[in-house]
N, C-alpha and C. Protein backbone atom coordinates (compact mmCIF):
# COMPACT_ATOMS: atom_id res chain seq x y z
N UNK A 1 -20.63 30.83 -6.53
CA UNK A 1 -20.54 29.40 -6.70
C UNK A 1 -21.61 28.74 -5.83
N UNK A 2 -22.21 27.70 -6.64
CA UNK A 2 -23.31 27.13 -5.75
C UNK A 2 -22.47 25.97 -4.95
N UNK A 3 -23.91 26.00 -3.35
CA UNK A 3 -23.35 24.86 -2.69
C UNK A 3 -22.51 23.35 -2.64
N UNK A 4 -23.52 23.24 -4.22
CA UNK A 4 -23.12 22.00 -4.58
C UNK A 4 -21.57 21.90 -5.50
N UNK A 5 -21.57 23.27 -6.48
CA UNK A 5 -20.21 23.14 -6.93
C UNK A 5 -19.03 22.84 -5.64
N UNK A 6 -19.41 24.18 -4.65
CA UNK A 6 -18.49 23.80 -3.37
C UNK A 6 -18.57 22.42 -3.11
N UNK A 7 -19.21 21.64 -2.90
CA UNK A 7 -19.07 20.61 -1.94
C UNK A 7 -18.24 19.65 -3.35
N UNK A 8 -18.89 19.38 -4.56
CA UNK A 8 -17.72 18.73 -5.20
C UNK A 8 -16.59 19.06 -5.64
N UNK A 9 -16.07 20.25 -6.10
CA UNK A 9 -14.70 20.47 -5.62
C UNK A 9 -13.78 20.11 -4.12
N UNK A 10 -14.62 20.01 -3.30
CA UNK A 10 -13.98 19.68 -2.05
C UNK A 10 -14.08 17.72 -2.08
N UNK A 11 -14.85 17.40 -2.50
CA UNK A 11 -15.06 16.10 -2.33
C UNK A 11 -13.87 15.52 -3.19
N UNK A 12 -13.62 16.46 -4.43
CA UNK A 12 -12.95 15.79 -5.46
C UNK A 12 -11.52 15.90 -4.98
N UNK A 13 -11.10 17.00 -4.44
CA UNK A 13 -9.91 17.09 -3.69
C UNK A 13 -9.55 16.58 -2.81
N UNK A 14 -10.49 15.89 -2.08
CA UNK A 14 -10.40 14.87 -0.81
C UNK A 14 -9.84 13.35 -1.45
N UNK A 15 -10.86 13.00 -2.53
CA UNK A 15 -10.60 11.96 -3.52
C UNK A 15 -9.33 12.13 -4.33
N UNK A 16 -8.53 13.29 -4.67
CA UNK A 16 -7.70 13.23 -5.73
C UNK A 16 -6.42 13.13 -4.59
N UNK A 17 -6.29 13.20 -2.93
CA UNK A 17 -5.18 12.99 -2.26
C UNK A 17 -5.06 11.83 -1.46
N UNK A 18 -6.00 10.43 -2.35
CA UNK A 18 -5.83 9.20 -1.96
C UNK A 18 -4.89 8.98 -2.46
N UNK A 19 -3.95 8.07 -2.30
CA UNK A 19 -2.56 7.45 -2.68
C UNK A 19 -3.10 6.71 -3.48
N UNK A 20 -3.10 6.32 -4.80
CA UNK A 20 -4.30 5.58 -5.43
C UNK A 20 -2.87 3.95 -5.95
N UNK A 21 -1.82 4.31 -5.65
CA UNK A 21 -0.77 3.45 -5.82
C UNK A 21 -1.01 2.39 -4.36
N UNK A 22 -1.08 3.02 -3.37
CA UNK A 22 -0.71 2.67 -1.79
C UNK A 22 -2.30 1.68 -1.84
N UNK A 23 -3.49 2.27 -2.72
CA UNK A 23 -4.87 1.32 -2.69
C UNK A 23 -4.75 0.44 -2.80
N UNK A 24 -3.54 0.05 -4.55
CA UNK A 24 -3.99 -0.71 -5.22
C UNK A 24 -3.03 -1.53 -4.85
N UNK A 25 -2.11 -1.28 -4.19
CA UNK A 25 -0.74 -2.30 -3.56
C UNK A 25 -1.89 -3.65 -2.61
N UNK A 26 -2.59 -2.80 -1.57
CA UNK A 26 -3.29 -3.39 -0.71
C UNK A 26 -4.66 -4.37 -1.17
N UNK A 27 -5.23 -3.80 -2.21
CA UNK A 27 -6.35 -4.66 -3.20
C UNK A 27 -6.10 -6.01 -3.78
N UNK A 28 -4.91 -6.56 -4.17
CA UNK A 28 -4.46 -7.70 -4.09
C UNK A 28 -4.08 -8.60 -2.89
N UNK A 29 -5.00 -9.64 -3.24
CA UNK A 29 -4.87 -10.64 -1.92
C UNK A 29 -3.48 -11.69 -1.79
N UNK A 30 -2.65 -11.44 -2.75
CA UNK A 30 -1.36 -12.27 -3.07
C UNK A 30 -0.62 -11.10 -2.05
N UNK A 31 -0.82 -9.74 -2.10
CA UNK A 31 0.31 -8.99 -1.94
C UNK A 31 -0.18 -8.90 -0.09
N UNK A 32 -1.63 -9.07 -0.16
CA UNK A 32 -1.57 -9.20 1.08
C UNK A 32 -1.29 -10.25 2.21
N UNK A 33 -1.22 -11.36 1.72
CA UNK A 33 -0.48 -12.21 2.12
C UNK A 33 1.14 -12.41 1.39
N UNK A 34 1.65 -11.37 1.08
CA UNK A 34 3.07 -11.26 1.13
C UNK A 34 3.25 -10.58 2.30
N UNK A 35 2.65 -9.67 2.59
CA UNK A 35 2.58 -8.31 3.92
C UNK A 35 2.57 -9.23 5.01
N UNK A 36 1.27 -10.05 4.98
CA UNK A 36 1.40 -11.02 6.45
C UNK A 36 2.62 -11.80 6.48
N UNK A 37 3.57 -12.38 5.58
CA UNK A 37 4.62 -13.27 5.89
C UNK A 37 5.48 -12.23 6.10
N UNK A 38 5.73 -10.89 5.38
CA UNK A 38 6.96 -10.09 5.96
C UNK A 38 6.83 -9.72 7.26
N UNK A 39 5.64 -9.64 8.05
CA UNK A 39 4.97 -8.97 8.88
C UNK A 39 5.36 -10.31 10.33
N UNK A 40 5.58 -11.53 10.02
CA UNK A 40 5.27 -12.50 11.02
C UNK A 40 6.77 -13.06 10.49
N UNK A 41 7.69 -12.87 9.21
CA UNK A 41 9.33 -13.33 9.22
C UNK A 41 10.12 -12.13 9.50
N UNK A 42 9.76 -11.20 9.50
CA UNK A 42 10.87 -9.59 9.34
C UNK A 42 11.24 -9.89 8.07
N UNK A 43 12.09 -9.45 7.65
CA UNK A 43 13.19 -9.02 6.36
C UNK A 43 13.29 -10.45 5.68
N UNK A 44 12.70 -10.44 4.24
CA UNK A 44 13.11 -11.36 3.48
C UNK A 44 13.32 -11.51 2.20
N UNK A 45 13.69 -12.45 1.91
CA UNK A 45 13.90 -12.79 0.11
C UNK A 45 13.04 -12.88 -0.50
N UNK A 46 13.22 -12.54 -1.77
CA UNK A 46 12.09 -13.29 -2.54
C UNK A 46 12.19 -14.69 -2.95
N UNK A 47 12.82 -15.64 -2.86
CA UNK A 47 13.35 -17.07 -2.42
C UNK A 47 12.78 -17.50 -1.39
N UNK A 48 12.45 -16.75 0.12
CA UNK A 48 12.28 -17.16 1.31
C UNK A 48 10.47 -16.58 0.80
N UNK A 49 10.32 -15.90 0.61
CA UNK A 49 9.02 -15.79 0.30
C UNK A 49 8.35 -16.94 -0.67
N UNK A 50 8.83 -16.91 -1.67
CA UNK A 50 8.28 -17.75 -3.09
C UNK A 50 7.71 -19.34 -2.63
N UNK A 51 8.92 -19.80 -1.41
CA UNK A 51 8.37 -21.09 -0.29
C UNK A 51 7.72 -21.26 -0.09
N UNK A 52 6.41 -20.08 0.78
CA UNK A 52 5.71 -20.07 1.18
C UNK A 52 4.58 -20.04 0.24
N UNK A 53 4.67 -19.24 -1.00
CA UNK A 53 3.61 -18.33 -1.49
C UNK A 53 3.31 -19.92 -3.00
N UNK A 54 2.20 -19.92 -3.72
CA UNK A 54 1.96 -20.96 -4.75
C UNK A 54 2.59 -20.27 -5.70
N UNK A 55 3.12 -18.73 -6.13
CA UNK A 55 3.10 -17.74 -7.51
C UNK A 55 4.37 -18.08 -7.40
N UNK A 56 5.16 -18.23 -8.95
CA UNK A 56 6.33 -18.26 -8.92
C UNK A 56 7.11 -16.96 -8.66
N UNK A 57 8.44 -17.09 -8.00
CA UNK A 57 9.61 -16.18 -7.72
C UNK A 57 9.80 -14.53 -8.64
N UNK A 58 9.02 -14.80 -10.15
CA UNK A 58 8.88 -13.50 -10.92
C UNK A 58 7.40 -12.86 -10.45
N UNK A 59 6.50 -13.62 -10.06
CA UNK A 59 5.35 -13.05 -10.02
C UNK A 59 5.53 -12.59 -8.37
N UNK A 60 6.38 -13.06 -7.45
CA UNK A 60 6.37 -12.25 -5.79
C UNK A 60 7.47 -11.34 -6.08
N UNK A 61 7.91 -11.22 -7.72
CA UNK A 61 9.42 -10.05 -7.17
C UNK A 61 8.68 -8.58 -7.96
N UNK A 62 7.43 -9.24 -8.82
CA UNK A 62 6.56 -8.14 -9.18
C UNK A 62 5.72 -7.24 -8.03
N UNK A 63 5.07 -8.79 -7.33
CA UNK A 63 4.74 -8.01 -5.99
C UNK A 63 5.15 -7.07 -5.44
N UNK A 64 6.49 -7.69 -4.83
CA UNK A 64 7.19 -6.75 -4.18
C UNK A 64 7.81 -5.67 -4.50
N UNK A 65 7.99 -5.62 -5.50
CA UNK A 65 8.43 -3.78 -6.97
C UNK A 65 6.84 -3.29 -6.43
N UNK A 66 5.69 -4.14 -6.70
CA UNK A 66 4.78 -3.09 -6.61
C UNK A 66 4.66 -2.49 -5.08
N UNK A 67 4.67 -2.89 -4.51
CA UNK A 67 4.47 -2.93 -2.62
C UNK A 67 5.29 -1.83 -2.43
N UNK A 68 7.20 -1.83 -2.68
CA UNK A 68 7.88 -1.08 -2.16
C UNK A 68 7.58 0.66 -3.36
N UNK A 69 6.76 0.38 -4.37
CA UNK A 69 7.00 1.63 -5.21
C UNK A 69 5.86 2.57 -4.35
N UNK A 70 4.92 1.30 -3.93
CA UNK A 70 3.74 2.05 -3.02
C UNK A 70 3.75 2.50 -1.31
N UNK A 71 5.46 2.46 -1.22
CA UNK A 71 5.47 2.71 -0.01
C UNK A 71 5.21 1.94 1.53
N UNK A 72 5.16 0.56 0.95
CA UNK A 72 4.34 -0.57 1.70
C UNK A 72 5.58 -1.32 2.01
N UNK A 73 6.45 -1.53 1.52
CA UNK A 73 7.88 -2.06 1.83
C UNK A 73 9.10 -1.02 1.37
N UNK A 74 10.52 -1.33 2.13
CA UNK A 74 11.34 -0.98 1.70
C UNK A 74 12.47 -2.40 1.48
N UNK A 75 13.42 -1.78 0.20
CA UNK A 75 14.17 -3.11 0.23
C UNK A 75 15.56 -2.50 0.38
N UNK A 76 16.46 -3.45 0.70
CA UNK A 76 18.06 -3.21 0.67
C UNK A 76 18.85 -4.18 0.35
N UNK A 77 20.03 -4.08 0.02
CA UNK A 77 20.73 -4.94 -0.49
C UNK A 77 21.40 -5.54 -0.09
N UNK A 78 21.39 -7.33 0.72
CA UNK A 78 22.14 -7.67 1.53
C UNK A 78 22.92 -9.03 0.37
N UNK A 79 24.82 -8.50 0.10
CA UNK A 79 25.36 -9.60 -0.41
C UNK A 79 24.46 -9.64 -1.82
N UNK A 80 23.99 -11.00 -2.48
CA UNK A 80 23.41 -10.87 -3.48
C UNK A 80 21.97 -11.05 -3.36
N UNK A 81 21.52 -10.68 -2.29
CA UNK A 81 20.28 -11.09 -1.81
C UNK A 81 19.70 -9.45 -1.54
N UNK A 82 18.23 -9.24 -2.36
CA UNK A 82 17.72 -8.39 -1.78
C UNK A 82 16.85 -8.55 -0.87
N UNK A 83 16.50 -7.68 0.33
CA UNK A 83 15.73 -8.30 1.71
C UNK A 83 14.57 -7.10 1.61
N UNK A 84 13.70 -7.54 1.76
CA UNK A 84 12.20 -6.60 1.88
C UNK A 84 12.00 -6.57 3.14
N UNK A 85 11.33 -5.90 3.72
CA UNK A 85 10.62 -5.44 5.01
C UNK A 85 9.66 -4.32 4.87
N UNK A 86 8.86 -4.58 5.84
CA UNK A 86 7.58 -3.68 6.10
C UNK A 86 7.93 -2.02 6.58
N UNK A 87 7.62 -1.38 5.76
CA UNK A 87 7.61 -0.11 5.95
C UNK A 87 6.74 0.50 7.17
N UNK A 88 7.14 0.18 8.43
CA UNK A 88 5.56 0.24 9.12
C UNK A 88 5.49 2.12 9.39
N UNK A 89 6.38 2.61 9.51
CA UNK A 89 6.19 4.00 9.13
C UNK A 89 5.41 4.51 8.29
N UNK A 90 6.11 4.34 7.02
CA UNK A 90 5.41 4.75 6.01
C UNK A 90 4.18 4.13 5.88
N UNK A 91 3.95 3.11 5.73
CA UNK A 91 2.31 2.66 5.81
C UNK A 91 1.29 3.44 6.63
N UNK A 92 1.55 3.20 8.19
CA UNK A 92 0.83 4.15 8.45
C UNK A 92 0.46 5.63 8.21
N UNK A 93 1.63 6.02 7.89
CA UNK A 93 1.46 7.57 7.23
C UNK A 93 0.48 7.04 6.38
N UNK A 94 0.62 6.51 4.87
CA UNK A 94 -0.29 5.93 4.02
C UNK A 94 -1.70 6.00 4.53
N UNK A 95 -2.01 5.10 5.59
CA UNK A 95 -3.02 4.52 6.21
C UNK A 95 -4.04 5.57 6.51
N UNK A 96 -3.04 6.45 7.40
CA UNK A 96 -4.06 7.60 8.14
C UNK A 96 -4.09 8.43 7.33
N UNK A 97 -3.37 9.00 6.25
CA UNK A 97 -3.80 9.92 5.06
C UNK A 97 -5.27 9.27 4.21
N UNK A 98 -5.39 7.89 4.16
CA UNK A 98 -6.54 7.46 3.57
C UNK A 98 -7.66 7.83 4.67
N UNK A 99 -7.24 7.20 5.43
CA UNK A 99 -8.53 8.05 6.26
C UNK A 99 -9.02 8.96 6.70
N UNK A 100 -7.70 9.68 6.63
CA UNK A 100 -8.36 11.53 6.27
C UNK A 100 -9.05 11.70 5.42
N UNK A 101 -8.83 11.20 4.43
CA UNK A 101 -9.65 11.82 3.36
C UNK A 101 -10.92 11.34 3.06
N UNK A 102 -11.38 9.90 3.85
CA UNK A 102 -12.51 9.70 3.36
C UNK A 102 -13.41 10.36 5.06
N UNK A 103 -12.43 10.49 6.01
CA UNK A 103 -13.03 11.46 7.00
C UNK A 103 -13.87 13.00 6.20
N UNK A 104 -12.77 13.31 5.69
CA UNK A 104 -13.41 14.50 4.75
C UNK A 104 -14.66 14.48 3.75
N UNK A 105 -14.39 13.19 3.38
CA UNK A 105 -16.05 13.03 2.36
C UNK A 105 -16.96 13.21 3.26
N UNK A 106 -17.08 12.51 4.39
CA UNK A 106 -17.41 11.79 5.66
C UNK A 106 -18.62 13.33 5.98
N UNK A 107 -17.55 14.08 6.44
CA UNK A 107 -17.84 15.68 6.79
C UNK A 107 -18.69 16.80 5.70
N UNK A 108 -18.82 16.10 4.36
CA UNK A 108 -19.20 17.22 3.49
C UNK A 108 -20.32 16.42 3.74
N UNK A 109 -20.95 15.49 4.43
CA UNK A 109 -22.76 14.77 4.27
C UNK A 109 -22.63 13.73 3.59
N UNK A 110 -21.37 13.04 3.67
CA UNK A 110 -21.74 11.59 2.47
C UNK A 110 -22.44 10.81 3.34
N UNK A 111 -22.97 10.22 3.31
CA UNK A 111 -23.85 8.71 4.42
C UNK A 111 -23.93 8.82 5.45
């Protein structure tokens, strides 16, 4: 196998163990300013959110389905109210797995 096959199989495997869900949670600037209000209220509604935010109450409860499927929040069920909060565990796991891996591109000679 030539050098170069090696190095893109390794590159591609570095690339194929990005969380590509956990990216795209964070690539939206709505969801990232959902993160900063959970981040600066603790645990909230999507009611107590929607206040703050211009998107209506279906478009922050999409958010937040997407956020918690990506590991970026967890929710629970308080009464008839569901409450979101920041996964700060899991994110960072998230976080530093992304940067492993582009550490790894990093290492095969990218830039």
């Amino acid at each position: 196998m030539t050098k170069i096959n090696t190095r893109t199989k390794a590159v591609d495997k570095a690339l194929r163990d990005i969380d590509s869900d956990f990216v795209k949670a964070l690539a939206e600037p709505a969801r990232m300013e959902i993160l900063k209000q959970l981040i600066v209220l603790g645990a909230s509604d999507v009611k107590t959110l929607a206040e703050l935010m211009p998107q209506d109450r279906s478009v922050i409860s999409r958010h937040l389905s997407i956020m918690e499927k990506a590991g970026i929040l967890t929710a629970s069920k308080q009464g008839r109210h569901v409450m979101y909060q920041v996964d700060g565990a899991g994110t960072l796991q998230k976080s530093e797995a992304l940067v492993d891996s582009i550490r790894k591109c990093l290492a095969l000679g990218c830039c």
